[in-house]
Protein backbone atom coordinates (compact mmCIF):
# COMPACT_ATOMS: atom_id res chain seq x y z
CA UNK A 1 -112.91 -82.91 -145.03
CA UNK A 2 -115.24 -85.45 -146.86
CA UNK A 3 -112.56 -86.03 -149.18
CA UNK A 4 -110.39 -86.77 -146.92
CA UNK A 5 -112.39 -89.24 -144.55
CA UNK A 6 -113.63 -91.51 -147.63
CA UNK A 7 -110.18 -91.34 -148.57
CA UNK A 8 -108.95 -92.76 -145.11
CA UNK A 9 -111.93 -95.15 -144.86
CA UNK A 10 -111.13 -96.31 -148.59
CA UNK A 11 -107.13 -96.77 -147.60
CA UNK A 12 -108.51 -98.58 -144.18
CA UNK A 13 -110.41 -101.15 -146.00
CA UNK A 14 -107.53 -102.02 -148.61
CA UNK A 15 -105.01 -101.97 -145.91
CA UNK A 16 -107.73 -104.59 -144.27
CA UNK A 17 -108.07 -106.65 -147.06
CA UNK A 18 -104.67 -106.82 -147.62
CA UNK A 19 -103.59 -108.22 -144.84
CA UNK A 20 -106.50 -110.58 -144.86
CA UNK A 21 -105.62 -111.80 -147.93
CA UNK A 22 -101.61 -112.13 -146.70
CA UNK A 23 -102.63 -114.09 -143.95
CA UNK A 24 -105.12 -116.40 -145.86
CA UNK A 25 -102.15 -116.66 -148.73
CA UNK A 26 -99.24 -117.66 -145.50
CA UNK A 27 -101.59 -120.50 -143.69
CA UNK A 28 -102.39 -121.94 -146.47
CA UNK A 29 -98.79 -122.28 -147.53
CA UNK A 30 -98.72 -124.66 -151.10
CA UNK A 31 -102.38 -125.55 -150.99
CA UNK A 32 -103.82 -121.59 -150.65
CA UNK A 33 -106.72 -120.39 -152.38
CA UNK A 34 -105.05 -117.30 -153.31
CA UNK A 35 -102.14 -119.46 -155.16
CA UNK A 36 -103.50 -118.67 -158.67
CA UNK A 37 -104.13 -114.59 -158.11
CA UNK A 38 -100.05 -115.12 -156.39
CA UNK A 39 -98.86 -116.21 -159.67
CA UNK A 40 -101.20 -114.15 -161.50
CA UNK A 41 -99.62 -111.19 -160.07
CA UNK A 42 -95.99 -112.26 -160.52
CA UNK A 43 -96.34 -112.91 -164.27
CA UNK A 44 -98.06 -109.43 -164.34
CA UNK A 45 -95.49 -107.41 -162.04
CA UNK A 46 -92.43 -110.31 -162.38
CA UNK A 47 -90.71 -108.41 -165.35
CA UNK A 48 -91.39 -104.93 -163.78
CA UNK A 49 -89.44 -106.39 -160.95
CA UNK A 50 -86.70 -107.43 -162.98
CA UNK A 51 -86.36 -104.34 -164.36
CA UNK A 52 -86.10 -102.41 -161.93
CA UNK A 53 -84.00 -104.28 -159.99
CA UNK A 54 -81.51 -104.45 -163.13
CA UNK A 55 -81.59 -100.81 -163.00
CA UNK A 56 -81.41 -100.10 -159.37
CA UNK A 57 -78.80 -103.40 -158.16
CA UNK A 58 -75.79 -101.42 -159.85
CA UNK A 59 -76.58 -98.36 -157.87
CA UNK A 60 -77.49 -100.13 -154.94
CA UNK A 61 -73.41 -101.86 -155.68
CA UNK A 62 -72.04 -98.67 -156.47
CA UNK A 63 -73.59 -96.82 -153.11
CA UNK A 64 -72.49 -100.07 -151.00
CA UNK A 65 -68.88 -99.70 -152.46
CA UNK A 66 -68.41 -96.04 -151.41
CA UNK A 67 -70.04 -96.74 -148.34
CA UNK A 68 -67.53 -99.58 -148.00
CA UNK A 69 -64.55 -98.47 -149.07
CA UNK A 70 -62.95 -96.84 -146.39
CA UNK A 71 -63.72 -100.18 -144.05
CA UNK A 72 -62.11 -102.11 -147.15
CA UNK A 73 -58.85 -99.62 -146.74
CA UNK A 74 -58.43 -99.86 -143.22
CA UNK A 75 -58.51 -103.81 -143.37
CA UNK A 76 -55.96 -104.01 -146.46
CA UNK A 77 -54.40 -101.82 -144.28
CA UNK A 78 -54.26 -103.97 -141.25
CA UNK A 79 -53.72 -107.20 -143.48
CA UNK A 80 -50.45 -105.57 -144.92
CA UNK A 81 -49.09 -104.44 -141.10
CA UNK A 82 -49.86 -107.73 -139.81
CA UNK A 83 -48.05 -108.94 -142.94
CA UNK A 84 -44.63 -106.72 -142.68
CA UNK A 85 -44.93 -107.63 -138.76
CA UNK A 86 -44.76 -111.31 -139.66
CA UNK A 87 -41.95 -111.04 -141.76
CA UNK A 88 -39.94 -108.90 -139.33
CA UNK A 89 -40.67 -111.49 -136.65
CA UNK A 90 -39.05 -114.21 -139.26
CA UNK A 91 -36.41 -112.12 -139.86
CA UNK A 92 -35.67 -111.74 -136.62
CA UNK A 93 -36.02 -115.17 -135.83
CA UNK A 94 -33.43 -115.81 -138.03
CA UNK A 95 -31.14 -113.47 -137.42
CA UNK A 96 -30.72 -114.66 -133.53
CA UNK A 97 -30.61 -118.21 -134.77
CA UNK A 98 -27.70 -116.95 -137.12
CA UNK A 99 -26.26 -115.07 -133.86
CA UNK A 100 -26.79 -117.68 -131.45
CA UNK A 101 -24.46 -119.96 -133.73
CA UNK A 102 -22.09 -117.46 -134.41
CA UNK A 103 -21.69 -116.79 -130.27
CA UNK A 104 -21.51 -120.55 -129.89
CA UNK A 105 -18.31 -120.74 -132.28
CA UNK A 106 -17.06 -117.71 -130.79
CA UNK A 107 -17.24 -119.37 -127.10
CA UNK A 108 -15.66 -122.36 -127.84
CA UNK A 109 -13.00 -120.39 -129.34
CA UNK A 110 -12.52 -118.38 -126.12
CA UNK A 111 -12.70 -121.51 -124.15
CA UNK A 112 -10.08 -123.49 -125.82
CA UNK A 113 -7.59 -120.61 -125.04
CA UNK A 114 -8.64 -119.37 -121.98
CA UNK A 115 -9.68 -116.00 -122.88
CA UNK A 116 -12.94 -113.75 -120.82
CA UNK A 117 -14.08 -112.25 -123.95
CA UNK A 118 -17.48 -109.43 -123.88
CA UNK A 119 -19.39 -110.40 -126.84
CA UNK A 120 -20.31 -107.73 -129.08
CA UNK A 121 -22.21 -107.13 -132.47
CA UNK A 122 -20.39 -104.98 -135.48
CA UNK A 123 -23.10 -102.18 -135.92
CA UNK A 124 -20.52 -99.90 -138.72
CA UNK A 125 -17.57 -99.96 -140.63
CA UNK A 126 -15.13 -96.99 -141.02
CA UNK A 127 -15.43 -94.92 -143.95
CA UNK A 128 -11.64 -93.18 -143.31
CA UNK A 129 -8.41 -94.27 -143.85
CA UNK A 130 -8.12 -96.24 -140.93
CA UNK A 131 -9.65 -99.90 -141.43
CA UNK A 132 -12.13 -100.06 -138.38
CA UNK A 133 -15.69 -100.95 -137.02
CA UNK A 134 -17.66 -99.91 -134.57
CA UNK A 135 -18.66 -102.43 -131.84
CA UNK A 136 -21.89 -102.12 -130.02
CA UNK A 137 -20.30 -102.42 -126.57
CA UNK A 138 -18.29 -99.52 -124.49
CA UNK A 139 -16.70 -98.29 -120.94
CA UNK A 140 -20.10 -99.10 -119.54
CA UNK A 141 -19.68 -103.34 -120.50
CA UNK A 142 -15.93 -102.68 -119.09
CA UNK A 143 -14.40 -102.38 -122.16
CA UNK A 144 -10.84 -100.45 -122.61
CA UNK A 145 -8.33 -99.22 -125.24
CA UNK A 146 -5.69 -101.96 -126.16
CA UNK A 147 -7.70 -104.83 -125.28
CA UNK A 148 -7.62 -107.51 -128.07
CA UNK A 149 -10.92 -108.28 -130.79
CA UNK A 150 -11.77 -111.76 -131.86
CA UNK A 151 -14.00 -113.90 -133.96
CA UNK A 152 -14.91 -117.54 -133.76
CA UNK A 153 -12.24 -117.95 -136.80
CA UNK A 154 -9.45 -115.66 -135.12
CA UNK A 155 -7.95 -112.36 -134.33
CA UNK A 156 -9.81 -109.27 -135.87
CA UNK A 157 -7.81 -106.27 -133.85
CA UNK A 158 -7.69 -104.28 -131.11
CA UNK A 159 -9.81 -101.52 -129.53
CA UNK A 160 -8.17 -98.02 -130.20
CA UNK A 161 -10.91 -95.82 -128.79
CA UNK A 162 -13.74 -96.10 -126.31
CA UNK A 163 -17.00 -94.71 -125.70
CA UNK A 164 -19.79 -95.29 -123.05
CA UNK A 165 -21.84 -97.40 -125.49
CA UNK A 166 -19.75 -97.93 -128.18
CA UNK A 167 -16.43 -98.72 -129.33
CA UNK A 168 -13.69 -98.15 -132.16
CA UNK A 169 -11.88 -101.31 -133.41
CA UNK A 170 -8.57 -101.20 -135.74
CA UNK A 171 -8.64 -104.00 -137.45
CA UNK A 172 -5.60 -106.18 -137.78
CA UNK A 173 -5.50 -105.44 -141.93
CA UNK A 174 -5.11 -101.91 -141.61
CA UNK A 175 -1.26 -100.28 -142.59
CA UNK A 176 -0.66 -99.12 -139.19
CA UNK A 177 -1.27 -102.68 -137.99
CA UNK A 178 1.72 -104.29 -136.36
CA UNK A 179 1.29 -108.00 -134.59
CA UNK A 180 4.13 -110.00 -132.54
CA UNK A 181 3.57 -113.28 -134.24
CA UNK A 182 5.10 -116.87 -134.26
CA UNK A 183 5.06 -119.72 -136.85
CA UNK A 184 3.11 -122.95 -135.77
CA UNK A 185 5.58 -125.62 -135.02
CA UNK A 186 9.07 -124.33 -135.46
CA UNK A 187 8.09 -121.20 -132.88
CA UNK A 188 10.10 -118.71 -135.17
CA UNK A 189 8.85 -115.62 -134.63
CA UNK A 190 7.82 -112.73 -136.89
CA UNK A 191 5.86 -109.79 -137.25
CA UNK A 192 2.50 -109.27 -139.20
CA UNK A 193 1.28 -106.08 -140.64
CA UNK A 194 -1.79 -105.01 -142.40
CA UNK A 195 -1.97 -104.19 -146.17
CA UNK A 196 -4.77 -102.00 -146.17
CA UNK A 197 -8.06 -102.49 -147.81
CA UNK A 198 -6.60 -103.56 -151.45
CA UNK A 199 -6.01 -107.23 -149.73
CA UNK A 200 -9.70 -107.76 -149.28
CA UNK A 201 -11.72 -107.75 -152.67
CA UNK A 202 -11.02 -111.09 -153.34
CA UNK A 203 -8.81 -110.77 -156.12
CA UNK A 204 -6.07 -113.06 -155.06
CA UNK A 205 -3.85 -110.89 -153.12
CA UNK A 206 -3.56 -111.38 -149.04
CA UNK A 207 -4.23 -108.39 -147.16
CA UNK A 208 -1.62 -109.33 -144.51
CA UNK A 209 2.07 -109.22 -144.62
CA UNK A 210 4.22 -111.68 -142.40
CA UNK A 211 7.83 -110.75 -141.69
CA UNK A 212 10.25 -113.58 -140.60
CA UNK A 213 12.96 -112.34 -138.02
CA UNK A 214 15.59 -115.50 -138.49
CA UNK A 215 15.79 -115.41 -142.45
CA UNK A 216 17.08 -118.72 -142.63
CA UNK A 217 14.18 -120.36 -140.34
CA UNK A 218 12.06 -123.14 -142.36
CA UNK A 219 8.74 -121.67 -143.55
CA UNK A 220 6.20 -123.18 -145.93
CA UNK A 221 2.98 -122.09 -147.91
CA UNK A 222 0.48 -123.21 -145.68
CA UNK A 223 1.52 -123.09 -142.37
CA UNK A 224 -0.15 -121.55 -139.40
CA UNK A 225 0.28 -118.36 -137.28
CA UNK A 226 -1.07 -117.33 -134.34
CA UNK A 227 -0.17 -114.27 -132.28
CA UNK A 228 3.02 -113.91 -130.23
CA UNK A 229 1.26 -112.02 -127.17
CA UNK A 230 2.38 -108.59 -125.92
CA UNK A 231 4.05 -107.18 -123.00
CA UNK A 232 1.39 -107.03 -120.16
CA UNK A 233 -0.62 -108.98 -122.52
CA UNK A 234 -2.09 -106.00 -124.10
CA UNK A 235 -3.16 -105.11 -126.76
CA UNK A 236 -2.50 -108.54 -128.28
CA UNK A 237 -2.71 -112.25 -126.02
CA UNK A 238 -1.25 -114.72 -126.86
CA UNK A 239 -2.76 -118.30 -129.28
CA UNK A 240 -4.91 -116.35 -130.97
CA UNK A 241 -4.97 -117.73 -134.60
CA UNK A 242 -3.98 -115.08 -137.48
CA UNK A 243 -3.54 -117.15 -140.61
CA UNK A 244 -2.26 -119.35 -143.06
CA UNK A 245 1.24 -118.44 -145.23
CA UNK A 246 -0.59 -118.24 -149.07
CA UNK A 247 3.27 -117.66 -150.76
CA UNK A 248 6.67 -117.19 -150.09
CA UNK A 249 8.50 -114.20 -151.20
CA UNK A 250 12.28 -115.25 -152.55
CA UNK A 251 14.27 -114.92 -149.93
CA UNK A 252 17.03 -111.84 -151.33
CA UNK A 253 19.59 -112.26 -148.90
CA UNK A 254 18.31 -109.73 -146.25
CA UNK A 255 17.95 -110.15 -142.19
CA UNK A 256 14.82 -110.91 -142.53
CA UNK A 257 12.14 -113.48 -144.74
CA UNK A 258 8.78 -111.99 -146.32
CA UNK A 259 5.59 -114.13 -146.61
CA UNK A 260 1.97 -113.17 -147.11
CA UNK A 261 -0.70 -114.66 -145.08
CA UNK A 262 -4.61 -115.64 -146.02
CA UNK A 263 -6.52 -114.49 -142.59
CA UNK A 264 -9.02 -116.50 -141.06
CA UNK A 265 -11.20 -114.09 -140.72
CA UNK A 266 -13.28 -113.05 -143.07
CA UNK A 267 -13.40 -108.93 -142.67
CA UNK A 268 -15.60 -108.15 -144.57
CA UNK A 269 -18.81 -109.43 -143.46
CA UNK A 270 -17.62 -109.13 -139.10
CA UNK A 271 -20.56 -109.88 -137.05
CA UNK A 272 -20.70 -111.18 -133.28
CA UNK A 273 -16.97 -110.48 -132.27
CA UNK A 274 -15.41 -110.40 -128.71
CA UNK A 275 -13.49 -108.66 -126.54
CA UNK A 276 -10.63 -110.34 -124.78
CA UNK A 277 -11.87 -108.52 -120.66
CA UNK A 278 -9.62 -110.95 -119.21
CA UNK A 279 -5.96 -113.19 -120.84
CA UNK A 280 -5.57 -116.52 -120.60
CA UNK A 281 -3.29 -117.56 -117.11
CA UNK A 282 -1.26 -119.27 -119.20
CA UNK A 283 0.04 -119.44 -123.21
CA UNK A 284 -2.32 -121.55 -125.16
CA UNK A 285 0.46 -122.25 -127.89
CA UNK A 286 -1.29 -124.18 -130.63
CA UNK A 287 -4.44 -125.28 -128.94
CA UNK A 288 -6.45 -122.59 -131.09
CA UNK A 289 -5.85 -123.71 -133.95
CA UNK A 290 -8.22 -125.76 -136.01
CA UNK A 291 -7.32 -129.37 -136.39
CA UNK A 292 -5.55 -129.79 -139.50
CA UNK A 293 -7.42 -131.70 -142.20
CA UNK A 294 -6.08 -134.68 -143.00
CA UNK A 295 -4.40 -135.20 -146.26
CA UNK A 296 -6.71 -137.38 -148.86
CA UNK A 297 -4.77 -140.41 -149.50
CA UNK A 298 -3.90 -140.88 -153.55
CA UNK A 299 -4.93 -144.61 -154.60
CA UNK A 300 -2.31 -146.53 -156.17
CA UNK A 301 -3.06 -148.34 -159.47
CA UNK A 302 -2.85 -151.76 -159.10
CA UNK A 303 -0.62 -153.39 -161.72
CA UNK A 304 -2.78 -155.06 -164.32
CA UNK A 305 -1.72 -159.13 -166.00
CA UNK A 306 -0.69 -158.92 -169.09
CA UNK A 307 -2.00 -162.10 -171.44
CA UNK A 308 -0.27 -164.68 -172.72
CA UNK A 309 0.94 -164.27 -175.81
CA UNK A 310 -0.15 -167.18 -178.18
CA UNK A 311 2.75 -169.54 -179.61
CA UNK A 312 3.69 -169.00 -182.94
CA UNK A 313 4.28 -171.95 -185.25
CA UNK A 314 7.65 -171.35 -184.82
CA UNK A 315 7.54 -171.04 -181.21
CA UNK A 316 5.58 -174.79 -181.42
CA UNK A 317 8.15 -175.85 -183.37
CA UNK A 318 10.96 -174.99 -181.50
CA UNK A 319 9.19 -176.76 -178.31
CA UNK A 320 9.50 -180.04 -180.42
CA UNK A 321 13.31 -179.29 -180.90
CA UNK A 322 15.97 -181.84 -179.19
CA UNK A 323 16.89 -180.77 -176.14
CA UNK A 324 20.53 -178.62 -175.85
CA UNK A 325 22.23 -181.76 -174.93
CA UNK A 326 21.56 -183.97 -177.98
CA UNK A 327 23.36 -184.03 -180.85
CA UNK A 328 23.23 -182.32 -184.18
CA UNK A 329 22.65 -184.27 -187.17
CA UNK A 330 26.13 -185.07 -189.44
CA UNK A 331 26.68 -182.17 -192.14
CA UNK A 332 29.14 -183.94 -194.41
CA UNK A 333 28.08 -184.99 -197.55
CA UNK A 334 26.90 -189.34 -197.92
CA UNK A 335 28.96 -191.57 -199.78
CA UNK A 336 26.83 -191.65 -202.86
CA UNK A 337 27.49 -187.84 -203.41
């Protein structure tokens, strides 16, 4: 028990001077008494410090890492989400700028021939026989079987099938395809049918076929077809633009004239599309059609002045000559010949 009180009484009195010694060292700030035993002590216990702090720092790094790693996860974590939400919402941003234009075009397509159209988005293409998409629009937007499917550029087909969100659309390229169609112009009528998917890689053939009923009817590459209209106006109205003759077949002799046509739409990359709810009350003829472009006058070469040739000394000489009128000098021989 002694032991233990001088021990306490020795601890008391260190602690005591201590702090005495602290607080003498911290008011006397540069000018303290205790400055010299302060750097006495750091040149004695400065490199023990050193060491040991070289020692214990990368554990001390090492602890702080595990300790923060999972903190460090969950914000790369939050920094990537907020990331891939950012480019979603400029993705989207695009995409209904891209839309908004496209249902622009496609209104002032509608408008020009008097159609009520339902606009609608592709969401799927057929993987059959048949060529089709799906439209994201069905019985519940009013839509029906044999109503006609445009585009801002033209006709795309009609609706075969019909569900309550959703509907079926045969496009005017596929085989079964038959349209009641008229030339731009003369009015000679025709019929264009699909060719099927071969038509539409690109590599120079024209996935529609255009069959003249008057065989002897004018018709030139070039020119412009729109759709006849049906009976009750359905499945097809009438104005809507099909597309432009690309060649002529050679006419055999037959009832009839064969031509292949370049569509105006482009089928295979369909987007905002509508459906015709409502026909025009009256035919809009031609007025779909894009205004043709006009043709890019060829300049003439303007005829360039030749120079003057020099004279010649001949061609001096003869300028001295008499003139036609005089007369020649005598050619018979003098007297003293």
């Amino acid at each position: 028990m002694k032991d233990t009180r001088r021990t306490r009484m020795v601890l008391g009195g260190l602690l005591v001077v201590a702090l005495t010694m602290i607080t003498v060292d911290y008011r006397g700030g540069a000018h303290s008494p205790l400055r010299g035993l302060r750097d006495l002590g750091a040149t004695v216990f400065g490199p023990v410090e050193r060491a040991s702090a070289a020692v214990v720092r990368p554990v001390g790094d090492t602890f702080d890492t595990i300790t923060d790693a999972p903190g460090e996860r969950r914000r790369a974590d939050r920094l990537a989400r907020q990331n891939q939400k950012l480019r979603e919402q400029l993705r989207s941003a695009r995409l209904d700028k891209d839309k908004s234009a496209q249902l622009d075009r496609l209104l002032g397509t509608a408008g020009m021939g008097g159609y009520k159209i339902s606009a609608a988005r592709v969401i799927s293409a057929g993987q059959g026989f048949e060529d089709t998409v799906t439209i994201d629009i069905g019985s519940r937007g009013g839509i029906k079987p044999d109503m006609t499917v445009i585009s801002a550029a033209g006709l795309v087909g009609r609706v075969t099938r019909v569900g309550p969100a959703t509907s079926t659309v045969l496009l005017a390229t596929d085989q079964t395809s038959s349209i009641g169609s008229r030339l731009e112009d003369s009015k000679e009528i025709g019929i264009v049918q699909g060719r099927g998917r071969r038509g539409l890689g690109g590599g120079g053939d024209t996935p529609l076929r255009f069959q003249l009923l008057d065989a002897a009817a004018p018709i030139k590459v070039g020119q412009r077809i729109v759709t006849l209209g049906s009976q009750g106006q359905r499945p097809y109205v009438p104005g809507v633009p099909i597309g432009e003759v690309a060649r002529i077949e050679k006419s055999t002799g037959g009832l009839t004239r064969t031509a292949y046509v370049r569509p105006f739409v482009k089928f295979t990359s369909l987007d905002v599309v509508g459906v015709v709810v409502a026909p025009p009350k009256k035919d809009p003829r031609d007025a779909v059609l894009p205004p043709k472009p006009k043709p890019t006058p060829t300049p003439t070469p303007s005829p360039s002045k030749s120079p003057k040739a020099s004279k010649s000394p001949k061609a001096r000489e003869s300028a001295n000559a008499r003139p036609s009128g005089s007369e020649s000098p005598s050619t018979e021989p003098s007297a003293g010949d």
